[in-house]
N, C-alpha and C. Protein backbone atom coordinates (compact mmCIF):
# COMPACT_ATOMS: atom_id res chain seq x y z
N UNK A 1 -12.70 8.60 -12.83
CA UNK A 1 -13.77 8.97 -13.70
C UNK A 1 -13.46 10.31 -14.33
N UNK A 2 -13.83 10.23 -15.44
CA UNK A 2 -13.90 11.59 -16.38
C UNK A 2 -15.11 12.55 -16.25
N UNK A 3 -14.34 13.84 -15.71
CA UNK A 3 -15.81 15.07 -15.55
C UNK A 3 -15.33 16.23 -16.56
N UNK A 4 -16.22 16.67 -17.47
CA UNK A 4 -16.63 17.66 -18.19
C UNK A 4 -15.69 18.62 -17.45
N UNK A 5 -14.22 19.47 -18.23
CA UNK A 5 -13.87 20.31 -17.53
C UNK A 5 -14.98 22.25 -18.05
N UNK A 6 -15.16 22.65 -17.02
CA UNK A 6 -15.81 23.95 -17.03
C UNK A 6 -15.84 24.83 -18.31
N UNK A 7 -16.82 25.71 -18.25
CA UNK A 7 -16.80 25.95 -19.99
C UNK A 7 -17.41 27.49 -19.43
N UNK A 8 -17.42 28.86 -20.31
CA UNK A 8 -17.54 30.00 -20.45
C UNK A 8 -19.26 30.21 -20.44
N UNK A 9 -19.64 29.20 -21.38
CA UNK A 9 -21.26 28.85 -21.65
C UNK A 9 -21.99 28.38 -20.55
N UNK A 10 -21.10 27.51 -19.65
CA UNK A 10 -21.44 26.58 -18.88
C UNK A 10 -21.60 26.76 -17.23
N UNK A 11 -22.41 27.28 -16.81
CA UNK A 11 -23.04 28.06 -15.54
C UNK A 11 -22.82 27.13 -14.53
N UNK A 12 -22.75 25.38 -14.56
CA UNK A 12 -22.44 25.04 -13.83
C UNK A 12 -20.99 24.57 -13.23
N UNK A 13 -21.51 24.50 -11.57
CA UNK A 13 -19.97 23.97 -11.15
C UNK A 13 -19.13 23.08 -11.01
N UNK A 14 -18.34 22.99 -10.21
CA UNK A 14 -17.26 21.67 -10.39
C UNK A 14 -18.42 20.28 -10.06
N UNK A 15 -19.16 20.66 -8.58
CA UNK A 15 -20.07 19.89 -8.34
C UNK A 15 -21.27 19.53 -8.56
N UNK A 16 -21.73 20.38 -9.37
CA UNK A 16 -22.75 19.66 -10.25
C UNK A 16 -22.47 19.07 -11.55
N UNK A 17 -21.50 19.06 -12.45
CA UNK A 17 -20.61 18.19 -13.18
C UNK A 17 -20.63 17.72 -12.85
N UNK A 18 -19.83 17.14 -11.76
CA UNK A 18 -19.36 15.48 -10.94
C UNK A 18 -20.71 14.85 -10.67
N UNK A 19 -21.74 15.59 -10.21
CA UNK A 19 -22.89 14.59 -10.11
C UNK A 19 -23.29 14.34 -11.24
N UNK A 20 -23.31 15.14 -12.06
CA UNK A 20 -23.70 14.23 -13.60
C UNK A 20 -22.96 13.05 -14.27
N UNK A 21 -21.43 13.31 -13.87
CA UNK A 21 -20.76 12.58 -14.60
C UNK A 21 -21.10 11.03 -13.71
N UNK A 22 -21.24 11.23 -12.37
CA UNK A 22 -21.21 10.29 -11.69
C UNK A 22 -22.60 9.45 -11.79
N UNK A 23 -23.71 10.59 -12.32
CA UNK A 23 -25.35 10.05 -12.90
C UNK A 23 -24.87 9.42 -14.31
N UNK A 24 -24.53 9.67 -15.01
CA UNK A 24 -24.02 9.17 -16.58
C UNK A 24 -23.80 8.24 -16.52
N UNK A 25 -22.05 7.45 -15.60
CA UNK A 25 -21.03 6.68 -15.96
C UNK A 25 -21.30 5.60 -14.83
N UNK A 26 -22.12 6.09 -13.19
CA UNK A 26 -22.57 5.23 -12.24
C UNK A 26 -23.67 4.89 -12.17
N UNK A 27 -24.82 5.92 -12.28
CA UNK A 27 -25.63 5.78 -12.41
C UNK A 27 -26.40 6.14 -10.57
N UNK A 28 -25.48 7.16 -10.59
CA UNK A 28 -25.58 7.31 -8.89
C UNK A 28 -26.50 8.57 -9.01
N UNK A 29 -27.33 8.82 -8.19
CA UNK A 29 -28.48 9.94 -8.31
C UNK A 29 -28.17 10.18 -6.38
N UNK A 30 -29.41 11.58 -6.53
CA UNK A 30 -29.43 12.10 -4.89
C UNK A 30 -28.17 12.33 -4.23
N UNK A 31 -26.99 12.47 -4.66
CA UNK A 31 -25.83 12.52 -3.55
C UNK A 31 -25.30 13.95 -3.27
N UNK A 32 -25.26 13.66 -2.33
CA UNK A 32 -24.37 15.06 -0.82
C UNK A 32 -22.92 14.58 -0.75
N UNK A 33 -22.44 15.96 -0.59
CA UNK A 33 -20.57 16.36 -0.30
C UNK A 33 -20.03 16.38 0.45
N UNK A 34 -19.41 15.86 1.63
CA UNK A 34 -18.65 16.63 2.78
C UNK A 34 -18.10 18.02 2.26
N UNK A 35 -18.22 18.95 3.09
CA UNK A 35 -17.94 20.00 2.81
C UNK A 35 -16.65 20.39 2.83
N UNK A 36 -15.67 19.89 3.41
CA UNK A 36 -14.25 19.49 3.37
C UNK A 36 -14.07 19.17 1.89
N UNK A 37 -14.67 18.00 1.37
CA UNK A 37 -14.54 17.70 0.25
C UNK A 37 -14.96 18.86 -1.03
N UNK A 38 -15.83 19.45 -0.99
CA UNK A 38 -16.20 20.47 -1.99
C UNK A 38 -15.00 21.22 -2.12
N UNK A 39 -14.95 21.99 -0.95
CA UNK A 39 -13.62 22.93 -0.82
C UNK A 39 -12.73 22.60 -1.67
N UNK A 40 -12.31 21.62 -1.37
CA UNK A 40 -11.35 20.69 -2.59
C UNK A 40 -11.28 20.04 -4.11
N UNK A 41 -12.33 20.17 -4.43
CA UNK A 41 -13.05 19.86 -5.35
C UNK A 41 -12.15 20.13 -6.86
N UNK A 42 -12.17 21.68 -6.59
CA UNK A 42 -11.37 21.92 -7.88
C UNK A 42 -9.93 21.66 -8.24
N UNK A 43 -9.76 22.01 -6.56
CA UNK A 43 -7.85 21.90 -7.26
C UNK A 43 -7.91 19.89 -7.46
N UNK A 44 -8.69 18.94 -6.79
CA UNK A 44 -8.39 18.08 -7.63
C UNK A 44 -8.35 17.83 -8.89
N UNK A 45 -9.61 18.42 -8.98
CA UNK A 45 -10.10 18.17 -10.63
C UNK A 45 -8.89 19.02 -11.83
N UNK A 46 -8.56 19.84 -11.34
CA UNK A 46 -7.75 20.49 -11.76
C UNK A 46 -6.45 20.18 -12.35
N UNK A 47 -5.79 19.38 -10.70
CA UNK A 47 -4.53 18.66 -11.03
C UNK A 47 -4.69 17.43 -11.86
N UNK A 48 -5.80 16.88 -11.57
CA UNK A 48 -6.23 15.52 -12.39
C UNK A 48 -6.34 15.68 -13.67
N UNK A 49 -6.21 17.11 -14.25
CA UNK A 49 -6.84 16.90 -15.87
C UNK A 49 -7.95 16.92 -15.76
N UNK A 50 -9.04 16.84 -14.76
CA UNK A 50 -10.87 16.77 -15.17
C UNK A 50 -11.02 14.98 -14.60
N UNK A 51 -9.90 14.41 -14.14
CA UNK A 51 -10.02 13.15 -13.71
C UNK A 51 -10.10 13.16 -12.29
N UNK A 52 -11.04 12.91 -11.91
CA UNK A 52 -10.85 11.90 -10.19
C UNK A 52 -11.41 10.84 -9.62
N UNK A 53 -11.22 10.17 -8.90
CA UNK A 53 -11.36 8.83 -7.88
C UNK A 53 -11.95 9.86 -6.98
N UNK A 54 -13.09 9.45 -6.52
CA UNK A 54 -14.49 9.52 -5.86
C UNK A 54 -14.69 8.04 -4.76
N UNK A 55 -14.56 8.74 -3.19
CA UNK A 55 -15.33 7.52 -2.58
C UNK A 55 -16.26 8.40 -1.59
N UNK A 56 -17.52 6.89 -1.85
CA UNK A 56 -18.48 7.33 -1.42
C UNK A 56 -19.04 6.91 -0.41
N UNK A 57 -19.71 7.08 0.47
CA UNK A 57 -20.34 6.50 1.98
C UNK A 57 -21.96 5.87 1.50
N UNK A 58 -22.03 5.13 1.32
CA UNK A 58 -23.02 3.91 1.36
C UNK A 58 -23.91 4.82 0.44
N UNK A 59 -23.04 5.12 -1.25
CA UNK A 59 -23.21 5.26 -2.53
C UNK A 59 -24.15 6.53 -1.89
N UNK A 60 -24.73 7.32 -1.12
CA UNK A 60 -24.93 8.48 -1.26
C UNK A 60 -24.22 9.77 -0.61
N UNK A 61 -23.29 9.67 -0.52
CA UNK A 61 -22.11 10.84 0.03
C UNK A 61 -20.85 10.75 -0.13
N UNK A 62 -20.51 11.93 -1.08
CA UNK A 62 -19.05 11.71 -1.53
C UNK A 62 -17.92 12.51 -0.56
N UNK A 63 -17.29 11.72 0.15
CA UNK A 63 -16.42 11.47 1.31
C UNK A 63 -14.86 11.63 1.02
N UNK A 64 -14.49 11.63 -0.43
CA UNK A 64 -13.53 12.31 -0.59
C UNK A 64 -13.04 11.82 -2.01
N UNK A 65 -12.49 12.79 -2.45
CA UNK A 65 -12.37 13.60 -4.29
C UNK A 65 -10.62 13.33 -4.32
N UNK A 66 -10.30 12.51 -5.20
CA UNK A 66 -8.66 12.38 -5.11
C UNK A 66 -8.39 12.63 -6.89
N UNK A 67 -7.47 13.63 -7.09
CA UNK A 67 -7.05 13.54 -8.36
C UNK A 67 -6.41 12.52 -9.50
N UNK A 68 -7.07 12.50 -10.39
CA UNK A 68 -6.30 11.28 -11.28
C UNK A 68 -7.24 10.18 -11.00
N UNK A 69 -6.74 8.95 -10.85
CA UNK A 69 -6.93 7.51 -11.24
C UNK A 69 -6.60 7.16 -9.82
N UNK A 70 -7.01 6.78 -9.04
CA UNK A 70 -6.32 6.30 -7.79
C UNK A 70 -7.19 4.17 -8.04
N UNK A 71 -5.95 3.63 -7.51
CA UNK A 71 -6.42 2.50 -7.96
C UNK A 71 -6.90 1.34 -6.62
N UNK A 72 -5.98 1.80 -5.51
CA UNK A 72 -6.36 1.13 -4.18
C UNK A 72 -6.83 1.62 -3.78
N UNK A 73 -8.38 0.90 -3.00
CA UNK A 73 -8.72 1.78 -2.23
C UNK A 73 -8.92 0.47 -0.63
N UNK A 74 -8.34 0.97 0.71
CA UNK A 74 -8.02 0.03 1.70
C UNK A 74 -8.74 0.65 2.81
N UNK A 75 -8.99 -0.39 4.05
CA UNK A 75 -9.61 0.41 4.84
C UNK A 75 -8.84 -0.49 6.15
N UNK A 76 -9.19 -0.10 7.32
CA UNK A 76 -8.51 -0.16 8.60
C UNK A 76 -9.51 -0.40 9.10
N UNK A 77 -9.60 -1.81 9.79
CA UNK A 77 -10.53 -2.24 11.62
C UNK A 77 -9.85 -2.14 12.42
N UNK A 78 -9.99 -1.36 13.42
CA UNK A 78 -8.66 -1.90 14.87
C UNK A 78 -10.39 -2.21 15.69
N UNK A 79 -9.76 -3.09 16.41
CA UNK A 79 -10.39 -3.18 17.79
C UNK A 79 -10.09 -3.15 18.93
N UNK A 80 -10.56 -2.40 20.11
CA UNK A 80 -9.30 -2.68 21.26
C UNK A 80 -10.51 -4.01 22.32
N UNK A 81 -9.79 -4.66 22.47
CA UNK A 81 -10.21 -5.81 23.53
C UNK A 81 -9.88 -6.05 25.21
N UNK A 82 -10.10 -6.60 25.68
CA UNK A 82 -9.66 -6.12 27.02
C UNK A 82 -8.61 -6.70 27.12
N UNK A 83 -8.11 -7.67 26.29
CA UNK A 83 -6.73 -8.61 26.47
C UNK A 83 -5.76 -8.22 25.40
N UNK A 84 -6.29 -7.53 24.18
CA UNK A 84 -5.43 -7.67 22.62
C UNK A 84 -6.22 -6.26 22.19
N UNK A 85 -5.13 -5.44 21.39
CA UNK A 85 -5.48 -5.04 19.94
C UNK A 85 -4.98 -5.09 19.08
N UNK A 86 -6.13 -5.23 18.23
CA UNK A 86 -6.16 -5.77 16.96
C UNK A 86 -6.28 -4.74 15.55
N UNK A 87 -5.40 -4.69 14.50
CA UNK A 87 -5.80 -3.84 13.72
C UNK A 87 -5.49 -4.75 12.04
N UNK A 88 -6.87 -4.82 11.08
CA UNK A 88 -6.38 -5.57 10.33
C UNK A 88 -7.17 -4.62 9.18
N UNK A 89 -5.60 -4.38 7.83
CA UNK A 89 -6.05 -3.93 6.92
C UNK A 89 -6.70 -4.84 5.73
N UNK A 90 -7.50 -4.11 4.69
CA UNK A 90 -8.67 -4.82 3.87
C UNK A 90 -8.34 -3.74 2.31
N UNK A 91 -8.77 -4.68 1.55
CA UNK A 91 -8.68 -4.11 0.21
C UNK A 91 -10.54 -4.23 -0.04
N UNK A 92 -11.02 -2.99 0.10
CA UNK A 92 -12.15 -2.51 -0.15
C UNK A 92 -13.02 -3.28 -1.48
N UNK A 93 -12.24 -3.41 -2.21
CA UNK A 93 -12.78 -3.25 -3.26
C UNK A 93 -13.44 -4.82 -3.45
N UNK A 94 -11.98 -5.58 -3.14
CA UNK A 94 -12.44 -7.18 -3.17
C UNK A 94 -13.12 -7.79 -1.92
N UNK A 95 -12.35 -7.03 -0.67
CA UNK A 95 -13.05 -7.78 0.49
C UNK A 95 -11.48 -8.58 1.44
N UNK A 96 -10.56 -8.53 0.12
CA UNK A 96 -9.20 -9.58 0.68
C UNK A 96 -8.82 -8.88 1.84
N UNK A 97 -8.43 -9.98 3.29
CA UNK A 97 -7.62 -9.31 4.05
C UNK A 97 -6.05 -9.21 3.68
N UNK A 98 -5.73 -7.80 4.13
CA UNK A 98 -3.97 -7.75 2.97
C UNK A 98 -3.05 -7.91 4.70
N UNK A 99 -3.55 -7.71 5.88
CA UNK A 99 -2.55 -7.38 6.90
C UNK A 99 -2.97 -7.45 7.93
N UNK A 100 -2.39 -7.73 9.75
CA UNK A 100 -2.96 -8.15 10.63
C UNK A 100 -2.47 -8.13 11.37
N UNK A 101 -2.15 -7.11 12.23
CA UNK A 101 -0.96 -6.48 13.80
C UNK A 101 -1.60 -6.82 14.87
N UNK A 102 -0.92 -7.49 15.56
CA UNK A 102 -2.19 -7.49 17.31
C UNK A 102 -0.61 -7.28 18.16
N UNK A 103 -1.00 -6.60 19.49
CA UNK A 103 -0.63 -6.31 20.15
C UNK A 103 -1.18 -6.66 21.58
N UNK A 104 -0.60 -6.73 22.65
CA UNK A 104 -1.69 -7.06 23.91
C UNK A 104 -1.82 -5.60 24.62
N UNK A 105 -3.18 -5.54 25.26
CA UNK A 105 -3.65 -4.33 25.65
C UNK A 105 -2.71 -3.74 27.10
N UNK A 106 -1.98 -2.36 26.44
CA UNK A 106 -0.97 -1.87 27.14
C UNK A 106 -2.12 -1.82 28.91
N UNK A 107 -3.47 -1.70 28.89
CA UNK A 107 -3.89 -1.73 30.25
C UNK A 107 -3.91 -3.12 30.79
N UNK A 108 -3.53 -4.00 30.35
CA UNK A 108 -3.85 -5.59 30.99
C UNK A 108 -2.90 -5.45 31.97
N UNK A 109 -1.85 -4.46 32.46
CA UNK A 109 -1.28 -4.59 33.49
C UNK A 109 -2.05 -3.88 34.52
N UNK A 110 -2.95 -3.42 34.48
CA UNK A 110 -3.94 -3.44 35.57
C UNK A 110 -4.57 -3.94 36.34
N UNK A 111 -4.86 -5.00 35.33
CA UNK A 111 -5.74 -6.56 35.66
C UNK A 111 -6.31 -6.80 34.10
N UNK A 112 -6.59 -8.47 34.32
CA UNK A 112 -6.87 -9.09 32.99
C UNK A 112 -8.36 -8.53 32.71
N UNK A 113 -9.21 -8.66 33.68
CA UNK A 113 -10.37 -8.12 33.56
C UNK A 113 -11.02 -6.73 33.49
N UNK A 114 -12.18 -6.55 33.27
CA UNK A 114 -12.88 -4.60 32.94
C UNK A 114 -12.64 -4.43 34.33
N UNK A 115 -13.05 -5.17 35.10
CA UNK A 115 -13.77 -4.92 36.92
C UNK A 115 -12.75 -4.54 37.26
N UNK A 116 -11.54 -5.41 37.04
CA UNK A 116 -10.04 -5.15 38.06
C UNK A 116 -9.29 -3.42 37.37
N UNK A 117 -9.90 -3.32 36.37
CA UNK A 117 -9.19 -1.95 35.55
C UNK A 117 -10.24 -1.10 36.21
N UNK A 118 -11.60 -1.09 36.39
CA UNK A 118 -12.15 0.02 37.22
C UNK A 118 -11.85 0.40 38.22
N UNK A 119 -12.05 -0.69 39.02
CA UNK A 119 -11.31 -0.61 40.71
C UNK A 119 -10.06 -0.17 40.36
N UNK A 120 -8.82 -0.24 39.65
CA UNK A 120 -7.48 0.13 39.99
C UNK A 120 -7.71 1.92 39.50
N UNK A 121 -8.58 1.79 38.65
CA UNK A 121 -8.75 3.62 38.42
C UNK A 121 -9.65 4.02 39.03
N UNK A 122 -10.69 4.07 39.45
CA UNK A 122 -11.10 4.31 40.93
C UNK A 122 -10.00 4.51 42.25
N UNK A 123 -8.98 3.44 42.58
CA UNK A 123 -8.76 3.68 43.85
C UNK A 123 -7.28 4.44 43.30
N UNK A 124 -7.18 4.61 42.33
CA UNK A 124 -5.71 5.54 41.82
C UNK A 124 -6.62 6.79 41.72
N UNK A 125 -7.76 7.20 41.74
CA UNK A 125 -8.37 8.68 41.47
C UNK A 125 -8.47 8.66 42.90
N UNK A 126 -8.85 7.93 43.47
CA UNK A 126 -9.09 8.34 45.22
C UNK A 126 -7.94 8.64 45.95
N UNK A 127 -6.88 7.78 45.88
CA UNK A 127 -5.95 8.06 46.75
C UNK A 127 -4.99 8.99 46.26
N UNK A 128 -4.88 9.55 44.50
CA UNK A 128 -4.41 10.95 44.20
C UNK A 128 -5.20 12.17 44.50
N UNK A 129 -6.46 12.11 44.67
CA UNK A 129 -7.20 13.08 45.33
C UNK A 129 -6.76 13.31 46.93
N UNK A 130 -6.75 12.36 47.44
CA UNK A 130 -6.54 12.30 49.28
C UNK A 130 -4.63 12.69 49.22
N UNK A 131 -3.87 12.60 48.07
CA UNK A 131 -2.88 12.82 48.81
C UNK A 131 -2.58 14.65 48.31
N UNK A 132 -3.86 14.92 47.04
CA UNK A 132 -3.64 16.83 46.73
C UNK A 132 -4.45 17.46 47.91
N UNK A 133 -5.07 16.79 49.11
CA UNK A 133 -5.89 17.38 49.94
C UNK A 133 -4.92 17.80 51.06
């Protein structure tokens, strides 16, 4: 998106621009910054020419300011399971899954089950305690 670069006349800042431009061209109202993100704000806008890619957290919080045109935007599920993890990437925008790694859970050599992984860390905290005594 295109933001109004700063002007001599023009009292406001990088971030109240961007909310306008983003009220104008989205039609997005009420939104908050990570403050990480503000910090940053300018030198994107900066390097971008007055251009940046904006993503936002459930359209009211802008979560991070990237210079230019950025055109993918992807996101990451992992899950860990008691048998497998799983990590499968997603193209945000459409919904497509693009990728899909599973691995089996480096603790299943404990036991297949939660119960058998408590008890084995339980009686590995007990009997390393009884042997620093």
């Amino acid at each position: 998106m295109e933001c109004e670069p700063g002007q001599l006349d023009d009292p406001r800042g990088d971030w109240e621009r961007l909310q306008e431009a983003l009220k104008r061209q989205w039609g997005l109202t009420d939104l908050s910054i990570d403050p990480l993100v503000l910090r940053r704000l300018q030198a994107a806008l900066r390097e971008g020419k007055h251009a940046v890619t904006v993503s936002l957290w459930r359209d009211r919080e802008v979560i991070r300011a990237q210079r230019g045109h950025a055109e993918g935007v992807h996101g990451l599920a992992i899950e860990i399971g008691s048998t497998t993890a799983v990590a499968r990437l997603c193209d945000l925008r459409t919904g497509a899954l693009l990728a899909t790694e599973a691995m089996m859970n480096p603790q299943v050599r404990y036991g297949e089950d939660l119960m058998s992984r408590v008890i084995h860390g339980a009686f590995a905290r007990t009997t390393t305690n009884k042997s620093l005594a």
